[in-house]
N, C-alpha and C. Protein backbone atom coordinates (compact mmCIF):
# COMPACT_ATOMS: atom_id res chain seq x y z
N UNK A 1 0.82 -1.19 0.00
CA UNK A 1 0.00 0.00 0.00
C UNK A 1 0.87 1.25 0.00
N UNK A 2 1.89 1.64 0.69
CA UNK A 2 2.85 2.55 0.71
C UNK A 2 3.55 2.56 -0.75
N UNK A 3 4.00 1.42 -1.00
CA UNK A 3 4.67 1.61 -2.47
C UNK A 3 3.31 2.13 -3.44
N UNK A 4 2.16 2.06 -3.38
CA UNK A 4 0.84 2.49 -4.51
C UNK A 4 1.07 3.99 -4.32
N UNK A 5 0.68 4.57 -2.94
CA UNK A 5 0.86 6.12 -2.57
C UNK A 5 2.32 6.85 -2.90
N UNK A 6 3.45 6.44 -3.18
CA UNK A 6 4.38 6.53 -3.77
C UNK A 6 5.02 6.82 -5.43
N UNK A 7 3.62 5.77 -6.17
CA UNK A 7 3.66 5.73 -7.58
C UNK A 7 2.63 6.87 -8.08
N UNK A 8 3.35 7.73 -8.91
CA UNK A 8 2.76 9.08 -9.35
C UNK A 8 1.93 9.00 -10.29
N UNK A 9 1.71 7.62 -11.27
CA UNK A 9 0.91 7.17 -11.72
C UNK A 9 -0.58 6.79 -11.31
N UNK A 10 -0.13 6.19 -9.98
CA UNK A 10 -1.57 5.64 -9.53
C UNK A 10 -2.15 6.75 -8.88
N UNK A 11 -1.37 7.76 -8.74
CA UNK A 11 -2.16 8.91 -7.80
C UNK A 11 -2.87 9.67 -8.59
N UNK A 12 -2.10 10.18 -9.75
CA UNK A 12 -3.05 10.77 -10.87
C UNK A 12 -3.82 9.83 -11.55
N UNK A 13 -4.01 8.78 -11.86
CA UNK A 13 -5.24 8.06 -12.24
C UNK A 13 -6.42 8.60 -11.18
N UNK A 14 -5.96 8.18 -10.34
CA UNK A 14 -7.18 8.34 -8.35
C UNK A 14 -7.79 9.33 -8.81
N UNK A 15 -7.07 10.60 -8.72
CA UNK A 15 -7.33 12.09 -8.90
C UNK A 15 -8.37 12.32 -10.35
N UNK A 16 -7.75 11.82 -11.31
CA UNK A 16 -8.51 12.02 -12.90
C UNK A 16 -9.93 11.22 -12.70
N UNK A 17 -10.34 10.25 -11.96
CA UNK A 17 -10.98 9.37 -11.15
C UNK A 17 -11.92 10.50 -10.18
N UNK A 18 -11.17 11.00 -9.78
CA UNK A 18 -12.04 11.69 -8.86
C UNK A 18 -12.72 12.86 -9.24
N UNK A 19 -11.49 13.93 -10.16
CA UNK A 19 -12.23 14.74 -10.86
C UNK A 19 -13.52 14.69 -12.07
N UNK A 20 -13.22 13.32 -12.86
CA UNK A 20 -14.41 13.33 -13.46
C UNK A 20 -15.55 12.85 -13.28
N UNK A 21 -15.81 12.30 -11.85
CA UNK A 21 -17.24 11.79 -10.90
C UNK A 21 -17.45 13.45 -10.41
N UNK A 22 -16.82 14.32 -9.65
CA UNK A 22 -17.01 15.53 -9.00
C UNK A 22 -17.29 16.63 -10.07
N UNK A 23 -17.27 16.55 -11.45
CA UNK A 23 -17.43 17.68 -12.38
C UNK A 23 -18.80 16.79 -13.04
N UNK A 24 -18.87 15.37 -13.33
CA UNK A 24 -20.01 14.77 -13.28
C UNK A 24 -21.37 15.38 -12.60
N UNK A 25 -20.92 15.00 -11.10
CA UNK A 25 -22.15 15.38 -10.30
C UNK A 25 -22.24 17.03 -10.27
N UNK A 26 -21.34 17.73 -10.27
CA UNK A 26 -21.52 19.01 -10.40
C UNK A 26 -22.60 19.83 -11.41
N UNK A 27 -22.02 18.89 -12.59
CA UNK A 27 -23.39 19.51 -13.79
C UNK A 27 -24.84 18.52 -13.58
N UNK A 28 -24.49 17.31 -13.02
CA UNK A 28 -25.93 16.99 -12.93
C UNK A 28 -26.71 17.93 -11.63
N UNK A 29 -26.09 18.18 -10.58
CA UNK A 29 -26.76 19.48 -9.92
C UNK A 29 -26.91 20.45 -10.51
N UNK A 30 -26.17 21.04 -11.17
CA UNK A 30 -26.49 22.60 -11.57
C UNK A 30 -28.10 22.27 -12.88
N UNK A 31 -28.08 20.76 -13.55
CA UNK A 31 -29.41 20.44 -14.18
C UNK A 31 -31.00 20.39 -13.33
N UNK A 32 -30.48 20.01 -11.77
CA UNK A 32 -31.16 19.54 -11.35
C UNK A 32 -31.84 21.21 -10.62
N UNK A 33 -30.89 21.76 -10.52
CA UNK A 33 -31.37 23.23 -9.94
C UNK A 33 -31.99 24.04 -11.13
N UNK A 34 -31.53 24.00 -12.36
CA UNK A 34 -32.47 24.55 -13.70
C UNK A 34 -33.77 23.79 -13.57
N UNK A 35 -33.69 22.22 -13.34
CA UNK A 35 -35.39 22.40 -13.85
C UNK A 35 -36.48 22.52 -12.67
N UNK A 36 -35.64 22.53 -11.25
CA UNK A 36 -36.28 22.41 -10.28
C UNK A 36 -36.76 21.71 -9.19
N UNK A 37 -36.48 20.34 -10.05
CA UNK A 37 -36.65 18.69 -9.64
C UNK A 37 -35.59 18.02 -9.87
N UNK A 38 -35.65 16.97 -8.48
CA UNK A 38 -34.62 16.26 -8.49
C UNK A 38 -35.32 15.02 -9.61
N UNK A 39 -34.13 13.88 -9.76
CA UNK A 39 -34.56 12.79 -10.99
C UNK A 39 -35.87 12.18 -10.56
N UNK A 40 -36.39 11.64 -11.07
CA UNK A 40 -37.50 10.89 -11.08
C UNK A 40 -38.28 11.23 -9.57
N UNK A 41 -38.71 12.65 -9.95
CA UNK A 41 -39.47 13.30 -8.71
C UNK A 41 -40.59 13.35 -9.51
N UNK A 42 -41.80 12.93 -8.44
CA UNK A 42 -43.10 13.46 -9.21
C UNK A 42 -43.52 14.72 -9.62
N UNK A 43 -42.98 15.70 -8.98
CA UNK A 43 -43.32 16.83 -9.24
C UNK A 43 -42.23 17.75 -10.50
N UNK A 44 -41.38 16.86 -11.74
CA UNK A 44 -41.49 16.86 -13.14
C UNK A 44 -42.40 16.37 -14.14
N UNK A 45 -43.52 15.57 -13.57
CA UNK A 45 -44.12 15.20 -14.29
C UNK A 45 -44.98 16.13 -15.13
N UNK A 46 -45.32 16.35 -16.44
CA UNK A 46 -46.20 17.43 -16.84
C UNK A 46 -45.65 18.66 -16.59
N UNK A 47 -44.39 18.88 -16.50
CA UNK A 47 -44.07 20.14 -16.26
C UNK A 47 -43.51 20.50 -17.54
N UNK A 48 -43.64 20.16 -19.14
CA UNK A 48 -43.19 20.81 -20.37
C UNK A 48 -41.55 20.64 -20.39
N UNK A 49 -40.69 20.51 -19.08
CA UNK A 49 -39.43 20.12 -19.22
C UNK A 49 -38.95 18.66 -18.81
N UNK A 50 -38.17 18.24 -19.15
CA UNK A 50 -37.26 16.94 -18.46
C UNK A 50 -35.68 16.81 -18.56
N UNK A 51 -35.46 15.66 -18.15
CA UNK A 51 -34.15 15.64 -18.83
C UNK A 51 -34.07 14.69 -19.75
N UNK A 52 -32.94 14.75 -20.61
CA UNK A 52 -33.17 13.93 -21.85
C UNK A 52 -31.60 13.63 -22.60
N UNK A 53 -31.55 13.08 -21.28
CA UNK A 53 -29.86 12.28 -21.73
C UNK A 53 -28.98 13.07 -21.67
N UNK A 54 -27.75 13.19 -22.28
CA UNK A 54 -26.43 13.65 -22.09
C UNK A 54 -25.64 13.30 -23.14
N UNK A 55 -24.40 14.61 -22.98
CA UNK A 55 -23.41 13.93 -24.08
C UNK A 55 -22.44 14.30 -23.84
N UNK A 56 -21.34 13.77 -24.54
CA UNK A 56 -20.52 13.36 -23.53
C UNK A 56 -18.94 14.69 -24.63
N UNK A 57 -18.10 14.88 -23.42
CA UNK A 57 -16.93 15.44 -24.15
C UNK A 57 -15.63 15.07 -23.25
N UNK A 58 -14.57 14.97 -23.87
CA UNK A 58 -13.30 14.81 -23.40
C UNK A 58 -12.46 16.00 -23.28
N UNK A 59 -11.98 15.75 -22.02
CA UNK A 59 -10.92 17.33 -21.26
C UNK A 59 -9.69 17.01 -21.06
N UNK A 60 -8.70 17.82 -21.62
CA UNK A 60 -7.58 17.02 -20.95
C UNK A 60 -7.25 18.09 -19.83
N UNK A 61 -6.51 17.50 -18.68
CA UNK A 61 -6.26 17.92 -17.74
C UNK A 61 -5.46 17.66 -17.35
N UNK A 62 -4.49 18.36 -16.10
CA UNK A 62 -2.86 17.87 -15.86
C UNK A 62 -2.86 16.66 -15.01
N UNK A 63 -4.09 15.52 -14.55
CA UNK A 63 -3.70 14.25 -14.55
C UNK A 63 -4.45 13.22 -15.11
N UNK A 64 -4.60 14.10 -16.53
CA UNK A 64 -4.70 12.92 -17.58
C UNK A 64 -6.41 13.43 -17.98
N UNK A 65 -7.07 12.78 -19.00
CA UNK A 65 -7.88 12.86 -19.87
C UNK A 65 -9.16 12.42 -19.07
N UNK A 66 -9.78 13.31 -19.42
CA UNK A 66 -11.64 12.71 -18.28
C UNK A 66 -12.38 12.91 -19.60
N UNK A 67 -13.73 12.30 -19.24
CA UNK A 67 -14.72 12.26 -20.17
C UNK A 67 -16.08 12.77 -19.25
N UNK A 68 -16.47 13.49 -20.16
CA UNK A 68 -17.87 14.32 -19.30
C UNK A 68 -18.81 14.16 -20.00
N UNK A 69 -19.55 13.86 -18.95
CA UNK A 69 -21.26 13.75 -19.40
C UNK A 69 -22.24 15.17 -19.48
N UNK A 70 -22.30 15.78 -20.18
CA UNK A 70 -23.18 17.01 -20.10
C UNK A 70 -24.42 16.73 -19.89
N UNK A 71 -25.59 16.98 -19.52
CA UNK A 71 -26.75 16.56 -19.26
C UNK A 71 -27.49 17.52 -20.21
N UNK A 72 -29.10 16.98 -20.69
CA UNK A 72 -29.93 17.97 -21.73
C UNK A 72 -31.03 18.09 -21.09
N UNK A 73 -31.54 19.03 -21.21
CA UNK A 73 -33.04 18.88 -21.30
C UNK A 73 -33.80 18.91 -22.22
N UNK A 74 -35.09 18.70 -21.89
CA UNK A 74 -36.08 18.35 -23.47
C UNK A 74 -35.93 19.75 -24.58
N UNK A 75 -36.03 20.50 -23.47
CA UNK A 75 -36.59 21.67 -24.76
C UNK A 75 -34.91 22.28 -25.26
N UNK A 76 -34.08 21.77 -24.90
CA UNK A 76 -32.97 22.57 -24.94
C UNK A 76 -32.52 23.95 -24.63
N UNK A 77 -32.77 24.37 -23.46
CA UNK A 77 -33.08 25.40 -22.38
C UNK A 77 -31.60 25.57 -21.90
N UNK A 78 -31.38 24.56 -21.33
CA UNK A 78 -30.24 24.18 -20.18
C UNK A 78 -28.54 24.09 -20.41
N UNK A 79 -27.99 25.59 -20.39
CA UNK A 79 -27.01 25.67 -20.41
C UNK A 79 -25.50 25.35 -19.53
N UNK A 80 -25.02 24.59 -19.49
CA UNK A 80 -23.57 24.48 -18.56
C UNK A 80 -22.68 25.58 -18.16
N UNK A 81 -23.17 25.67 -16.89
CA UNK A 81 -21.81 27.09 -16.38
C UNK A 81 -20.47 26.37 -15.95
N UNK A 82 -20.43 25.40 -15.97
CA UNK A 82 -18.92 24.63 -15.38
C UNK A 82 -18.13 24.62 -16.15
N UNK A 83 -18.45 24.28 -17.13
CA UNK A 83 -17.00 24.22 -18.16
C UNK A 83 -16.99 25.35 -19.10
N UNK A 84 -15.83 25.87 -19.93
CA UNK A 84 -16.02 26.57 -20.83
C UNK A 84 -16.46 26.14 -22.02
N UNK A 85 -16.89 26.86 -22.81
CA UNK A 85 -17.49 25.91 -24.03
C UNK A 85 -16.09 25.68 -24.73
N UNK A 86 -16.72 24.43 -26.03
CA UNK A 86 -15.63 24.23 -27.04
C UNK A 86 -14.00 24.01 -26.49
N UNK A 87 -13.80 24.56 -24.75
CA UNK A 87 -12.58 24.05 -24.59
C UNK A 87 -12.41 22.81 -24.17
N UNK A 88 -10.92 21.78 -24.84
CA UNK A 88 -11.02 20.47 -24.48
C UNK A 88 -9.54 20.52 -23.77
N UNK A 89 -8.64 21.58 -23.20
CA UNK A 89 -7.66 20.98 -22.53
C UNK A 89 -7.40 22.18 -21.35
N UNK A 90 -7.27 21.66 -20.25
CA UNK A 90 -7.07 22.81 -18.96
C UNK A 90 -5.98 24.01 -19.30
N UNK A 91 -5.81 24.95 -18.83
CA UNK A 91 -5.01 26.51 -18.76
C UNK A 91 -3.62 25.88 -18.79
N UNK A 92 -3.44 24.42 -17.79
CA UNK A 92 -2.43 24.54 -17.37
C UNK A 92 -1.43 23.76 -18.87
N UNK A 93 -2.19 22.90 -19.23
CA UNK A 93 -1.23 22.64 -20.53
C UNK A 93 -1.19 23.80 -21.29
N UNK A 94 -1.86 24.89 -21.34
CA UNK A 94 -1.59 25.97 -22.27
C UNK A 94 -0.54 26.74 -22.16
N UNK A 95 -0.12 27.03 -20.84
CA UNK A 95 0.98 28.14 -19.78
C UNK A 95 1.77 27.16 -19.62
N UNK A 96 2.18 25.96 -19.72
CA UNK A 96 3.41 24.84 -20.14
C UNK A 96 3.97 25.21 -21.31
N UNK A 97 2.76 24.82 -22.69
CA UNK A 97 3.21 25.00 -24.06
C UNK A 97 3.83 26.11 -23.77
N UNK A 98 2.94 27.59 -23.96
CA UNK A 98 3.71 28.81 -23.64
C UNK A 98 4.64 28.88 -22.69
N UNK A 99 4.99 28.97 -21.79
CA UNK A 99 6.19 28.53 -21.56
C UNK A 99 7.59 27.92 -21.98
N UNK A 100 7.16 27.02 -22.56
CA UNK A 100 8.42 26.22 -23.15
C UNK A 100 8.84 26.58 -24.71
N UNK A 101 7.93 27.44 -25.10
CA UNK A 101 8.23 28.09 -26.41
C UNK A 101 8.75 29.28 -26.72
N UNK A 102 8.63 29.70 -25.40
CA UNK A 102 9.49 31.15 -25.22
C UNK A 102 11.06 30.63 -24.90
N UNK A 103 11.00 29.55 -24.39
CA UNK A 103 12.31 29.07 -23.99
C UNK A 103 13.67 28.56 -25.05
N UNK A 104 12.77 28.34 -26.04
CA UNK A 104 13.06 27.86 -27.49
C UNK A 104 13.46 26.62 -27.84
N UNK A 105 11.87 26.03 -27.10
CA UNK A 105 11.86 24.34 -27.30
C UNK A 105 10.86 24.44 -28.47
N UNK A 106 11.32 23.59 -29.60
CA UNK A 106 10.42 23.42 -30.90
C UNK A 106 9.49 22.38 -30.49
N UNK A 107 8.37 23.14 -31.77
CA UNK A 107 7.27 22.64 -31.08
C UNK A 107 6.51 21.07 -31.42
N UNK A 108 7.66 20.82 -32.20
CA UNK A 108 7.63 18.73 -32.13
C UNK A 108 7.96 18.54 -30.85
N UNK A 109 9.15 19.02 -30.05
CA UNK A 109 9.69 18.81 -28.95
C UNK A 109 8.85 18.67 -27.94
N UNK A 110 7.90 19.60 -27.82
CA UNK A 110 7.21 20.24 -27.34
C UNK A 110 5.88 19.16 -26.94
N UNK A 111 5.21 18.77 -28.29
CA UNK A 111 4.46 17.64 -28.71
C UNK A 111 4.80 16.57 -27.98
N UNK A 112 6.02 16.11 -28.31
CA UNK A 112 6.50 15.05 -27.85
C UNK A 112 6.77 14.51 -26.31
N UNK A 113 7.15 15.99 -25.62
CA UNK A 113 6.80 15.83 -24.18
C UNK A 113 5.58 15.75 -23.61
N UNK A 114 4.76 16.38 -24.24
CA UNK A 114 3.38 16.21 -23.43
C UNK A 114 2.91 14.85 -23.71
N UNK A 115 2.79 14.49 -24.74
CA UNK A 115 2.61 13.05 -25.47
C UNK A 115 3.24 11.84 -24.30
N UNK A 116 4.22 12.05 -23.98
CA UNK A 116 5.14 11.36 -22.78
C UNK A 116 4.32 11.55 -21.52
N UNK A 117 4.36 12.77 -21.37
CA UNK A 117 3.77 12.96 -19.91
C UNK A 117 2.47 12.83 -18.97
N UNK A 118 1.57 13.07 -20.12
CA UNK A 118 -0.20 13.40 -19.88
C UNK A 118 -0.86 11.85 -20.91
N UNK A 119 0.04 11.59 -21.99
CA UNK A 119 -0.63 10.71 -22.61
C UNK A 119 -1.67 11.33 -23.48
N UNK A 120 -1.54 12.72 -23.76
CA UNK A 120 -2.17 13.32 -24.99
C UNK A 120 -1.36 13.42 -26.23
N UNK A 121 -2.18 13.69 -27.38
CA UNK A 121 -1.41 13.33 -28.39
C UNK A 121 -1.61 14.81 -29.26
N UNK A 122 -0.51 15.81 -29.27
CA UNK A 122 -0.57 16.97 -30.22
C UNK A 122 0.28 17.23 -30.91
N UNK A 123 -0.48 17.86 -32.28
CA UNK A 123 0.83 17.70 -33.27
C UNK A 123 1.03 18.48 -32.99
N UNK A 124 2.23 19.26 -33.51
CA UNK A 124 3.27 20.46 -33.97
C UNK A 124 2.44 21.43 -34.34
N UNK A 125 1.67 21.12 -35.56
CA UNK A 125 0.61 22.57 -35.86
C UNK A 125 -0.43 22.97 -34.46
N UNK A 126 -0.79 22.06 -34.02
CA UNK A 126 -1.45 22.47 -32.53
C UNK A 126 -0.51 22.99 -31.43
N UNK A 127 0.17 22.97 -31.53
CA UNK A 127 1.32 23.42 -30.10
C UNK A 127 1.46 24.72 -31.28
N UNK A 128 1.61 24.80 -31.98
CA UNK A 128 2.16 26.13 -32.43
C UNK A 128 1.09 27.32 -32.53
N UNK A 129 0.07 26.66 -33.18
CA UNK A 129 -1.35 27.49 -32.48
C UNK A 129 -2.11 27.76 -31.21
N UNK A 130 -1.47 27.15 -30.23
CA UNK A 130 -1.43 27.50 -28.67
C UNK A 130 -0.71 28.47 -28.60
N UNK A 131 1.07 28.38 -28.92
CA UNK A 131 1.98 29.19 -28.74
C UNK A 131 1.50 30.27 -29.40
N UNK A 132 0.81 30.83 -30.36
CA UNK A 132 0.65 31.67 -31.01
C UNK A 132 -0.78 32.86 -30.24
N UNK A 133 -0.87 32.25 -28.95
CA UNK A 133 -2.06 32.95 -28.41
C UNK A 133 -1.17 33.81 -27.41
């Protein structure tokens, strides 16, 4: 057990584990406070709204890649304040890239470390269009 808490692997799995159940339940509350009702409460019934599944997007994050369930409602009303839209990778790989490009690490190099480190996969034209913000 000491040698598991030791391996930096298994800790960021735990963590990527933990963050994407806690950003999970986060948007299914913030759904559940839009329509008013908790799940299968009688008092959604006949109310013109519901919920109506979810879909799903991938984030990368600095311990590793989560997958999120967005939640819908019927009428398509129900907007997500938790995440930003359209973004799929945290600040902090962004202020790395930048970072290391001011330093005058090319940006295969660049690619290639994160690719190593996070287990994401970006080409060169993507690191360079980060760097370019």
């Amino acid at each position: 057990m000491a040698q598991a808490l030791f391996n930096q692997d298994k800790i960021n799995n735990l963590l990527c584990k933990e963050l994407q159940q806690a950003v999970n339940d986060l948007l299914e509350a913030e759904l559940t406070a839009f329509l008013g009702y908790n799940p299968y409460a009688r008092d959604g019934w006949n109310t013109g709204n519901s919920r109506n599944g979810a879909y799903f997007r991938k984030v990368d994050t600095q311990f590793g890649e989560i997958e999120i369930q967005v939640p819908r409602d019927r009428n398509d009303l129900f907007h997500q304040h938790t995440l930003p839209d359209y973004k799929q990778h945290s600040d902090v790989l962004e202020s790395m890239i930048i970072k290391l490009y001011s330093k005058g690490v090319t940006t295969r190099e660049i690619a290639d470390l994160i690719e190593k480190m996070y287990g994401s996969h970006y080409s060169p034209a993507q690191v360079s269009n980060i760097s370019k913000q």
